[in-house]
Protein backbone atom coordinates (compact mmCIF):
# COMPACT_ATOMS: atom_id res chain seq x y z
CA UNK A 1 -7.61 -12.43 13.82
CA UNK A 2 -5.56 -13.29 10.63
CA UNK A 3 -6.88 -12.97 7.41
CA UNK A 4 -5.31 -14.15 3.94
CA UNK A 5 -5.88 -12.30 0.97
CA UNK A 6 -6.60 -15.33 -1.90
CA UNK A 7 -3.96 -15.40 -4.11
CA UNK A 8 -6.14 -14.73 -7.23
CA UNK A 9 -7.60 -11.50 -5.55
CA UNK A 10 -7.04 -8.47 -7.46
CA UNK A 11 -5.07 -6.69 -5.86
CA UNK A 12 -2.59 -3.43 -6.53
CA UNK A 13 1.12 -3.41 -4.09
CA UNK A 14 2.03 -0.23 -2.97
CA UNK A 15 5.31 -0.22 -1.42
CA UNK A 16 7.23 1.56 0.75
CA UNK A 17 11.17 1.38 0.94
CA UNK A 18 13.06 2.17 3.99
CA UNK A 19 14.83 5.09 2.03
CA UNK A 20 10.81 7.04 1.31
CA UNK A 21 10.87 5.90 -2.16
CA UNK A 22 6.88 4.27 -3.15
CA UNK A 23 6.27 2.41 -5.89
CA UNK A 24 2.97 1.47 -6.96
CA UNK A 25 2.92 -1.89 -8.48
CA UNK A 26 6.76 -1.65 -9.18
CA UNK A 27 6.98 1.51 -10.65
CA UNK A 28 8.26 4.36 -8.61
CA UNK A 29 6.13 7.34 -7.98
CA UNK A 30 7.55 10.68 -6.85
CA UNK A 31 6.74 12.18 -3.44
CA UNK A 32 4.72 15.32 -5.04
CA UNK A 33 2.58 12.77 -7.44
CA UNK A 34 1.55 10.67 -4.61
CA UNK A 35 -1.51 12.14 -3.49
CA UNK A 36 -3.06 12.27 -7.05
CA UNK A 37 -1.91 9.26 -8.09
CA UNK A 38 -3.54 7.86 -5.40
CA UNK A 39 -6.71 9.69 -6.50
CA UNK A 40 -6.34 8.20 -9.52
CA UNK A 41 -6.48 4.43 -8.16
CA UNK A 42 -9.70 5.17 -6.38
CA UNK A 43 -11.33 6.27 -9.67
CA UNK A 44 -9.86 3.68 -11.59
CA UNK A 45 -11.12 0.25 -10.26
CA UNK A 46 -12.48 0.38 -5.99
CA UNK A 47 -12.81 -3.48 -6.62
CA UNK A 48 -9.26 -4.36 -5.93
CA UNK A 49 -7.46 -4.95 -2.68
CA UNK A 50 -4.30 -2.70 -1.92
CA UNK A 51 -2.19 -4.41 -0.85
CA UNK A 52 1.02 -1.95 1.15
CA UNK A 53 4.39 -3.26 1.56
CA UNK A 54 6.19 -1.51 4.14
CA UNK A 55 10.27 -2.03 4.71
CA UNK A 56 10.50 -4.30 8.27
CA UNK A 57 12.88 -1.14 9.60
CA UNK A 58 10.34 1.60 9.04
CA UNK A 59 8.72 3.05 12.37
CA UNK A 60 5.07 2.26 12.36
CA UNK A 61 4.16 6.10 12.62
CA UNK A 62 5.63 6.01 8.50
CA UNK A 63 3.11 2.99 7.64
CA UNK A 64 0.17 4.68 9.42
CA UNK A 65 1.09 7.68 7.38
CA UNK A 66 0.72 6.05 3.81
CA UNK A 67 -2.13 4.43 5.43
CA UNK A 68 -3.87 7.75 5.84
CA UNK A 69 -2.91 9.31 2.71
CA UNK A 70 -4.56 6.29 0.48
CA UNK A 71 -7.38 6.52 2.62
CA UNK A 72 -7.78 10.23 2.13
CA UNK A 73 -7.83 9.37 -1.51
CA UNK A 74 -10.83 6.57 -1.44
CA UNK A 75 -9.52 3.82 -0.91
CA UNK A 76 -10.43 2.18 2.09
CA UNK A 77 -9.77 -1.78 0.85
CA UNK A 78 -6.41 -2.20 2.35
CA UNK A 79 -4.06 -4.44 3.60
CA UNK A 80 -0.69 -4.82 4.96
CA UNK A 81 1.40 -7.73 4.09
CA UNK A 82 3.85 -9.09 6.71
CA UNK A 83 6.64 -11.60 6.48
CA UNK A 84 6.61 -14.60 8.27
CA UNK A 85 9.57 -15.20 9.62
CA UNK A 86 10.90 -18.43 11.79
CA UNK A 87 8.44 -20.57 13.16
């Protein structure tokens, strides 16, 4: 099942390079500030989708990772945006 997050949603990218480096909403967060800044999101507004960009190279165990971390923090409205790529 595919589902498409509207445009319009609100919505905060977290992204994750190939190198480790995340930046939340284009804004690069250090390793150690991770965990509370994810915290912080949760208290800050549970109404918006996150939305995590993940590097095509990265093994799936490093996703799932981030993946548990921001649900650790509260926030359980995720999603993972893909590329589409030749049809």
């Amino acid at each position: 099942m595919t589902n498409i997050l509207p445009a319009e949603a609100p919505r905060i990218a977290i992204s994750l390079q190939w190198d480790g480096l995340v930046f939340i909403d284009r804004h690069l967060v250090p390793e150690e500030r991770l965990d509370r800044a994810f915290g912080e999101l949760a208290t800050a507004d549970l109404s918006k989708t996150i939305v995590v960009e993940a590097d095509h190279r990265l093994p799936y165990r490093d996703v799932r990772r981030l993946v548990e971390r921001l649900q650790a923090a509260g926030l359980s409205k995720l999603a993972l945006a893909a590329e589409l790529r030749g049809r």
